[in-house]
Protein backbone atom coordinates (compact mmCIF):
# COMPACT_ATOMS: atom_id res chain seq x y z
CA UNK A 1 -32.33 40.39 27.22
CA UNK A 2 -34.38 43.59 26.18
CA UNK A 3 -36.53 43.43 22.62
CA UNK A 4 -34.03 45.58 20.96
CA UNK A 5 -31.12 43.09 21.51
CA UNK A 6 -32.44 39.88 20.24
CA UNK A 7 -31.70 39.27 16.89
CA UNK A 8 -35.05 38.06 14.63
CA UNK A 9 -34.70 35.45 11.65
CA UNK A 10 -37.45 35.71 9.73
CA UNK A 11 -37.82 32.60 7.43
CA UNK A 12 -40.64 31.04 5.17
CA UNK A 13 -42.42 27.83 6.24
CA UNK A 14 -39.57 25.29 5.00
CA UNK A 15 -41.25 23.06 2.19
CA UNK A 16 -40.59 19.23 3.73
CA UNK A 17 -40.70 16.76 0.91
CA UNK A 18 -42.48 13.41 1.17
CA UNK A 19 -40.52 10.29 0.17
CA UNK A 20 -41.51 9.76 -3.42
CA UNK A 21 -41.20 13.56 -4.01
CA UNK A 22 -37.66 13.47 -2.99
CA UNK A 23 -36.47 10.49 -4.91
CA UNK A 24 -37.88 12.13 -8.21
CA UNK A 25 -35.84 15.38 -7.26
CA UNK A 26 -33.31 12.89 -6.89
CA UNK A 27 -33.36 11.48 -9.44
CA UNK A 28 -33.65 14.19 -11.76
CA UNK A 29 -30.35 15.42 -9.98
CA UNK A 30 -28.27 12.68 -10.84
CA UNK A 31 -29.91 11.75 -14.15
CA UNK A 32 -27.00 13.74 -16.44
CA UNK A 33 -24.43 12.61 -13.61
CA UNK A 34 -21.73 9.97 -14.18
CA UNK A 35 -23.51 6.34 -13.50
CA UNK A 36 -21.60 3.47 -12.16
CA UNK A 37 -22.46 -0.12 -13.37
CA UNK A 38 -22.82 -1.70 -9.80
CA UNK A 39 -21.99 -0.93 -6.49
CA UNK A 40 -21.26 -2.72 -2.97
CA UNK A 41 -21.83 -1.61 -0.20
CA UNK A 42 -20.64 -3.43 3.16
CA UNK A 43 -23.74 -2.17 5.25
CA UNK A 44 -26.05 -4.36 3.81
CA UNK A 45 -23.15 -6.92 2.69
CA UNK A 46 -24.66 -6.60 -0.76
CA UNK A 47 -24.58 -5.34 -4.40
CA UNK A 48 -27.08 -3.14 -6.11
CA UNK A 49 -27.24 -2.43 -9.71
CA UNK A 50 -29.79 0.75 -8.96
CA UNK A 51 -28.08 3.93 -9.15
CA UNK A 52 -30.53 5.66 -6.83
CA UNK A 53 -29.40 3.42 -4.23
CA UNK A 54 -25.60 4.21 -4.50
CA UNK A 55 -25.08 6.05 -1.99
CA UNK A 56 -23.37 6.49 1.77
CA UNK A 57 -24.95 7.73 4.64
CA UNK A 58 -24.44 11.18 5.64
CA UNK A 59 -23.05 10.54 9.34
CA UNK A 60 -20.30 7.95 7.21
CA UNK A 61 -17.13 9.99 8.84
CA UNK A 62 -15.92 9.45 4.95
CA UNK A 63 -18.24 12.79 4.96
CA UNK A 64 -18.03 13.83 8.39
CA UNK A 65 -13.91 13.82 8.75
CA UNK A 66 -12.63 12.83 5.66
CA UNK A 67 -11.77 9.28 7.19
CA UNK A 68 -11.68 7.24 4.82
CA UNK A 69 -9.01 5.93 1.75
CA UNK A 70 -9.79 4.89 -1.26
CA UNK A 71 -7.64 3.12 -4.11
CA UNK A 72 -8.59 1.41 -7.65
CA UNK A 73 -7.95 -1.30 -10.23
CA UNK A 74 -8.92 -1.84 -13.74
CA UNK A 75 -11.14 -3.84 -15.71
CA UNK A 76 -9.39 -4.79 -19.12
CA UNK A 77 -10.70 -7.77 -21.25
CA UNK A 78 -12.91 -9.42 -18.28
CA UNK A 79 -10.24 -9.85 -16.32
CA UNK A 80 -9.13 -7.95 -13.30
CA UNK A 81 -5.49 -6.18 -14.00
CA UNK A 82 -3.17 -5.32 -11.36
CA UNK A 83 -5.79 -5.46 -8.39
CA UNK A 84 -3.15 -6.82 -5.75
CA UNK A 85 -0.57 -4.15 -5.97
CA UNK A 86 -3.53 -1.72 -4.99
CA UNK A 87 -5.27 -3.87 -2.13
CA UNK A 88 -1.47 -4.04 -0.76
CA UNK A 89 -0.99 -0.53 -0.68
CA UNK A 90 -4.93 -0.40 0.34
CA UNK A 91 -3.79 -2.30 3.53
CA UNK A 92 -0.92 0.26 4.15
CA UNK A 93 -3.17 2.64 3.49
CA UNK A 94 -5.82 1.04 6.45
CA UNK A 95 -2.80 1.03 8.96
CA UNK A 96 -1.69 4.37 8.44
CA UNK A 97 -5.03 6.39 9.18
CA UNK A 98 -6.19 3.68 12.00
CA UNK A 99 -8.81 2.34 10.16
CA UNK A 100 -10.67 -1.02 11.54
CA UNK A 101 -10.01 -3.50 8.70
CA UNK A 102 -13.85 -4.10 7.80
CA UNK A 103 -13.25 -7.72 7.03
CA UNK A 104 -11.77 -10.82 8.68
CA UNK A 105 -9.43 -11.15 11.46
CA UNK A 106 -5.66 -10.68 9.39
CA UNK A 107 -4.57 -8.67 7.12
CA UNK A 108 -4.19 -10.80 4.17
CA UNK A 109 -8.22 -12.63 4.89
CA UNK A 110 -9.30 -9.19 4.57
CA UNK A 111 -7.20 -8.48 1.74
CA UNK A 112 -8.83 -11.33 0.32
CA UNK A 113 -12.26 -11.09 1.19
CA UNK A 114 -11.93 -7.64 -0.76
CA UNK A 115 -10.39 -8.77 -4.10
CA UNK A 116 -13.29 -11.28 -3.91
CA UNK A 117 -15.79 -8.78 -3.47
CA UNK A 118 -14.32 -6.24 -6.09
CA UNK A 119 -14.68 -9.02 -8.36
CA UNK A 120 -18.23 -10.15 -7.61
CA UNK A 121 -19.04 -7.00 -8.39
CA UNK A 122 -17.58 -6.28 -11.50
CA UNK A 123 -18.97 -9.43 -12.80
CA UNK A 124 -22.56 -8.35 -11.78
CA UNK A 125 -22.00 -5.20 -13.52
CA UNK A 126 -20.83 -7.12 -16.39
CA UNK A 127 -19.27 -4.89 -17.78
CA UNK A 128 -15.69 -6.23 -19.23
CA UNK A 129 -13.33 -2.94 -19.47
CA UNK A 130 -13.83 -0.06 -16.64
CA UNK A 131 -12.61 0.84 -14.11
CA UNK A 132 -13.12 0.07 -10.31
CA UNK A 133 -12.74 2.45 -7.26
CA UNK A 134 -12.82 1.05 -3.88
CA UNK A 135 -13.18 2.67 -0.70
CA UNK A 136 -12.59 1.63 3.06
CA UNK A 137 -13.77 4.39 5.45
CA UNK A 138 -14.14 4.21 9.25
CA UNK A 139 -17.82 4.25 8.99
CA UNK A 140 -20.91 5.62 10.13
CA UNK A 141 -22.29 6.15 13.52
CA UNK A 142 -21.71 9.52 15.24
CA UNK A 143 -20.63 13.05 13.67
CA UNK A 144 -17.64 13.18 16.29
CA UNK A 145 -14.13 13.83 15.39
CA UNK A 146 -12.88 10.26 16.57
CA UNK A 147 -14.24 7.07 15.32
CA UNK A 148 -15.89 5.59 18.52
CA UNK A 149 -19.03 4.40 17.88
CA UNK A 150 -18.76 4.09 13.99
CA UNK A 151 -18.69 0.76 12.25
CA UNK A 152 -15.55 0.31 9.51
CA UNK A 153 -17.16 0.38 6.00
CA UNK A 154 -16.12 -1.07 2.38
CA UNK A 155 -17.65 0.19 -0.99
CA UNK A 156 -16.94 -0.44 -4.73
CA UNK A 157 -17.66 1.22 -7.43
CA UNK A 158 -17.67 -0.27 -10.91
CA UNK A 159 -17.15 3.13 -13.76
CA UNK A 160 -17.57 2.70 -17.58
CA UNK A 161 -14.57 3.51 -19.60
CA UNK A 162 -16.44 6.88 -20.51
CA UNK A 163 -16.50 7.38 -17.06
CA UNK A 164 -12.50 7.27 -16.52
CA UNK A 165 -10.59 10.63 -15.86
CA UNK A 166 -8.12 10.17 -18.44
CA UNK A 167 -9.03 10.29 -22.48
CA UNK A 168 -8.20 8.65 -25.49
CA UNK A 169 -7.14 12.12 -26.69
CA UNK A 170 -4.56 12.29 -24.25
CA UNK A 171 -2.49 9.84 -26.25
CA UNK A 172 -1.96 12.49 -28.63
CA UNK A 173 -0.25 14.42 -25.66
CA UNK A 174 -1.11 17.49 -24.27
CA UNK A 175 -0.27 20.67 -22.42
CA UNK A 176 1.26 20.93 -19.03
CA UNK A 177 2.17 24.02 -16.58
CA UNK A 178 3.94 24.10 -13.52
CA UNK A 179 1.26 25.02 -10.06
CA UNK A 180 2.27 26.37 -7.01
CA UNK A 181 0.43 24.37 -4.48
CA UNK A 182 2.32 22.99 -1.58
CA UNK A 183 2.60 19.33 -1.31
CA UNK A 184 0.41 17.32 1.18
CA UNK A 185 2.21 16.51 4.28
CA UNK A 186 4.13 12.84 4.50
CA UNK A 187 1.66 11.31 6.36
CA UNK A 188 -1.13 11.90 3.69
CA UNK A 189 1.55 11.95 0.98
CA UNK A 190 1.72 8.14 1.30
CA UNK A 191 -1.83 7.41 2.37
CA UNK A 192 -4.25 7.00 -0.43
CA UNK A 193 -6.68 9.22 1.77
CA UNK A 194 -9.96 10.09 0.51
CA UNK A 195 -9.06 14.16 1.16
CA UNK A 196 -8.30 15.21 -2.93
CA UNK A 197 -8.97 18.88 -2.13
CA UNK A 198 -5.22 19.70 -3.05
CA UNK A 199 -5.56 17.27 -5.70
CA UNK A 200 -8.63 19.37 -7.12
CA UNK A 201 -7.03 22.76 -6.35
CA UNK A 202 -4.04 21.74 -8.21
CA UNK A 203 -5.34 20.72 -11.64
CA UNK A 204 -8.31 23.64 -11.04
CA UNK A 205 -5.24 25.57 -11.23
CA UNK A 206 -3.62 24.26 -13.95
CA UNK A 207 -6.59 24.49 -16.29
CA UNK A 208 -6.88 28.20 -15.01
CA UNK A 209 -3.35 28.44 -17.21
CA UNK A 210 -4.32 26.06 -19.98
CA UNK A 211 -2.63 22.87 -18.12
CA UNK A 212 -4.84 19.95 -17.60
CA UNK A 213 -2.80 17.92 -14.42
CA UNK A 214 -0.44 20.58 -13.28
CA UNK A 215 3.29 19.67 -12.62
CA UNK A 216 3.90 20.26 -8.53
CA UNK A 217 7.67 20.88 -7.23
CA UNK A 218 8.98 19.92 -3.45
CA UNK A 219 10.32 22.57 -1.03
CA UNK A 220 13.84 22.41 -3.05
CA UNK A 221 12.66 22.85 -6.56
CA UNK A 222 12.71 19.26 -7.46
CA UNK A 223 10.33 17.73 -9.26
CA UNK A 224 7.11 16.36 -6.89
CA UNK A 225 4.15 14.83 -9.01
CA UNK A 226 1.13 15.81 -10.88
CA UNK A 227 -2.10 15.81 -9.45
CA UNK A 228 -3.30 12.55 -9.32
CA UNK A 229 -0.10 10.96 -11.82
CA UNK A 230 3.27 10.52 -11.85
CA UNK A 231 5.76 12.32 -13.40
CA UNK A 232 8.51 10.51 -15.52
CA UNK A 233 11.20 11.82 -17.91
CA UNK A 234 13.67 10.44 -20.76
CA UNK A 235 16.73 12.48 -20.47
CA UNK A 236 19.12 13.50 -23.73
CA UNK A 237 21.52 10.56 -22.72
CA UNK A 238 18.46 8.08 -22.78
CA UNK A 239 18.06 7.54 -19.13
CA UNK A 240 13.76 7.27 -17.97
CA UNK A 241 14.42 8.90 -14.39
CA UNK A 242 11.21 9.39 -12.02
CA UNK A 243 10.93 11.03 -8.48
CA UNK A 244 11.77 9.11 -5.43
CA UNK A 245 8.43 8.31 -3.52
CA UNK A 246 9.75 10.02 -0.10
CA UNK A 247 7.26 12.92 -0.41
CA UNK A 248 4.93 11.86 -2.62
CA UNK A 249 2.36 8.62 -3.24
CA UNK A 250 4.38 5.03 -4.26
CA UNK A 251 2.27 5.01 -7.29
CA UNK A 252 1.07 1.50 -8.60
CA UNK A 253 1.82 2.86 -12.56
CA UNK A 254 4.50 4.42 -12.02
CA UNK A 255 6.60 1.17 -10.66
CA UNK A 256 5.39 -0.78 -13.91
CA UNK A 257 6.73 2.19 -15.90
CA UNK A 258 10.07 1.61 -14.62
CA UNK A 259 9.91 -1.98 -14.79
CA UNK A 260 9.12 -1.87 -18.31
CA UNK A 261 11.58 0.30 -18.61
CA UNK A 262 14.07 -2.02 -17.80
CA UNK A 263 13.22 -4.15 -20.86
CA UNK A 264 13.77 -1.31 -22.95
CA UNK A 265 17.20 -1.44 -21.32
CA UNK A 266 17.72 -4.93 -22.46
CA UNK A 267 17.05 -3.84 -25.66
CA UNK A 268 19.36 -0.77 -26.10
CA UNK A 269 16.44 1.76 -26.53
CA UNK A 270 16.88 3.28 -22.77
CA UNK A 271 20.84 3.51 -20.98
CA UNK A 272 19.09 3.48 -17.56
CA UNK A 273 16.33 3.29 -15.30
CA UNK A 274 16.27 5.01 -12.02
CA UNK A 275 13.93 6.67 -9.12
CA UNK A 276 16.08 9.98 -8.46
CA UNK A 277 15.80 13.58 -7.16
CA UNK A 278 15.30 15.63 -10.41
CA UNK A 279 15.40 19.26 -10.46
CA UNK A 280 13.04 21.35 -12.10
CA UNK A 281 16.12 22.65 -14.40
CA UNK A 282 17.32 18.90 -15.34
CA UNK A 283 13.14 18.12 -16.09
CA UNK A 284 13.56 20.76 -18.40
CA UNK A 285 16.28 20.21 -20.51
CA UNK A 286 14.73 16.06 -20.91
CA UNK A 287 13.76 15.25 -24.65
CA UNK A 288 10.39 13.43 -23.47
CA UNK A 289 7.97 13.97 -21.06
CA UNK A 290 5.19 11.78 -19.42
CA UNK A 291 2.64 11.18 -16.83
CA UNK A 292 0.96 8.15 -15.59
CA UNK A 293 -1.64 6.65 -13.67
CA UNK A 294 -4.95 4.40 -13.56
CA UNK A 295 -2.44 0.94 -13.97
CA UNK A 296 -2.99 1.45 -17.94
CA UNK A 297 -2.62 5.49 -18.66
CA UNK A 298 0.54 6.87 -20.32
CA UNK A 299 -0.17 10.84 -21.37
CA UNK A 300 2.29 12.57 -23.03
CA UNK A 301 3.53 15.84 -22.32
CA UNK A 302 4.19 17.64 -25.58
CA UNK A 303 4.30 21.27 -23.98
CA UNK A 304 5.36 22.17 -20.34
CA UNK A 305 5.13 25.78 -19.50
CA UNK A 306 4.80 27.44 -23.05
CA UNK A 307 7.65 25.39 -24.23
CA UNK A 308 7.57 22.35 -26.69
CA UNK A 309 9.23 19.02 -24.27
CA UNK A 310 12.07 17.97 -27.28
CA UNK A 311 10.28 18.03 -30.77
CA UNK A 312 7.10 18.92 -29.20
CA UNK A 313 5.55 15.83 -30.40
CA UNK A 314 5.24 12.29 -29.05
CA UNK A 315 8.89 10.84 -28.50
CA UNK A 316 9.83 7.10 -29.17
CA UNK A 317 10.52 6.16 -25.75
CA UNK A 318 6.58 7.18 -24.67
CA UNK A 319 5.04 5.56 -27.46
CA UNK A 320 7.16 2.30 -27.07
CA UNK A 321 5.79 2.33 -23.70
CA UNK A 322 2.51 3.06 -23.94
CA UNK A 323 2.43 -0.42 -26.20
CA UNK A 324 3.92 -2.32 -23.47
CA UNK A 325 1.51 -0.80 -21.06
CA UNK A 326 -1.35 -1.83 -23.02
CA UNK A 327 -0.01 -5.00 -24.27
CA UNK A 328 0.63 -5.96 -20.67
CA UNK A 329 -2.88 -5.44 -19.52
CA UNK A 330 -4.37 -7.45 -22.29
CA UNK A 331 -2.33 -10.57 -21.50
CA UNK A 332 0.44 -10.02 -19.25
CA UNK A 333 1.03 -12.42 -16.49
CA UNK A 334 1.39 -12.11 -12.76
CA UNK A 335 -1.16 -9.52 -10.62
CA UNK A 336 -4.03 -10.30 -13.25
CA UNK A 337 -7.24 -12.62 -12.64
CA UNK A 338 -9.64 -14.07 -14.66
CA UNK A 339 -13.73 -13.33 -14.07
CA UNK A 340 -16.11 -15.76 -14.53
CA UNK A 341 -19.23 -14.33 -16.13
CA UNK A 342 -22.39 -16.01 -16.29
């Protein structure tokens, strides 16, 4: 090849940093960044409470391929609340994108080798409300498409309450629009994959229209989910109606919504419960509005697309919910568990 065909890149000496000089850029980086409590990490089969050491390496295919799910619990009064119904779908998760379980040789010792983890680690973060995010990935080891070679991973985060997504303004309720954004696929509908880039896109593209969530639809104009809650409505004739979970993930909060919901049955406040197709029109028309998430958060949907939802204020059903919500994960019984702090 001639001179006049090759094609010159001219570039400056690259500037290659020495070890301390990087961890001070580092660590001037992630200095104003969120800053979890503790964090495990299955590589060294060990907890750090360092935050300069929280971190995955760069060949993990959680980076490489997006292989990797993730799912969470939360902390509330020292006590782990609702952590099983989130290792189960966890498990689910595991099967679904062909993920080596990291731990043990069944599915439930591995399931239980994880719940004891997340808990050692909250307790060394000691830190008594929070919030914990825990992530199974199909490791690191090559930067191929498939897994051969890697080595199954397992990480948990322990988060502040400051730290969480959702507010304590949001109780007051807030604004909502509908996005177009087409729906994730089934496959990754019901996996709990690590791949939020839809997720992002979709409340990006709310907030672009003064939304915060954004309120997603299915192919037929039914009501899908938000972007990382659940949708549920109280219709005129006092019926709490949510979308099935064909097409969208079986959300953890969502299933103690209805539950709950039931007692309000009991008690003459609701008519009926029920997981249905609902169509954008019949949202519409509902007198209260909701979504949910994070085992403990009910927001309130005061406006949807310009337009108050009822009286454009909190309704009855929401706030007698959001008691029961609370009130459960401060002493309920069942999927809850004590931690032992030194």
């Amino acid at each position: 090849m001639s001179d006049a065909k090759r094609r010159r890149l001219e570039v400056p000496p690259a500037k290659v940093l020495g070890r301390d000089e990087y961890l001070a850029k580092l660590r001037e980086v992630l200095c104003p960044m969120v800053k979890p409590a503790a964090m495990y990490n299955s590589l060294v089969g060990g907890i750090t409470t360092d935050q300069e050491l929280m971190a995955i390496p760069i060949h993990d295919h959680a980076l490489v391929r997006g292989h990797a799910i993730f799912d969470t619990c939360s902390i509330v009064g020292g006590r782990l609340y609702r952590v099983d119904i989130h290792l189960d779908r966890h498990m689910d998760s595991a099967e679904r994108a062909r993920i080596p379980l990291p731990f043990g040789s069944t599915v439930q010792e591995c399931k239980d080798q994880m719940r004891s983890i997340i808990a050692q680690t909250v307790v060394t973060s000691g830190l008594r409300d929070g919030g914990v995010r825990f992530y199974t990935s199909v490791g690191p080891g090559t930067f191929n498409l498939t897994p051969e070679g890697c080595k199954s991973a397992f990480y948990v985060v322990v988060l502040r309450p400051e730290e969480l997504p959702v507010k304590e303004s949001d109780l007051d309720g807030i604004r909502e629009v509908t996005v177009d954004m087409p729906l994730k696929p089934p496959l990754l509908a019901s996996t709990k994959t690590n791949n939020y880039m839809l997720n992002a896109l979709t409340s990006m593209k709310a907030r672009d229209s003064g939304g915060q969530f954004g309120i997603l639809l299915d192919g037929d104009g039914c009501i899908a989910e938000s972007s990382v809650l659940c949708c549920v409505f109280v219709t005129e004739d006092k019926r709490l109606i949510t979308p099935n979970f064909d097409k969208i993930l079986a959300g953890t909060t969502a299933r103690k919504v209805l539950d709950l919901g039931g007692r309000l049955v009991a008690e003459g406040k609701l008519a009926a419960v029920s997981q249905e197709q609902i169509p954008q029109a019949v949202a519409k028309r509902c007198v209260e509005m909701l979504l949910c998430g994070g085992d403990s958060h009910i927001i309130p949907v005061t406006h949807w697309d310009g337009h108050p939802v009822g009286s454009g204020s909190v309704g009855p059903i929401t706030k007698k919910l959001i008691k029961l919500v609370h009130e459960d994960a401060k002493s309920g019984d069942g999927d809850h568990y004590e931690l032992c702090y030194p």
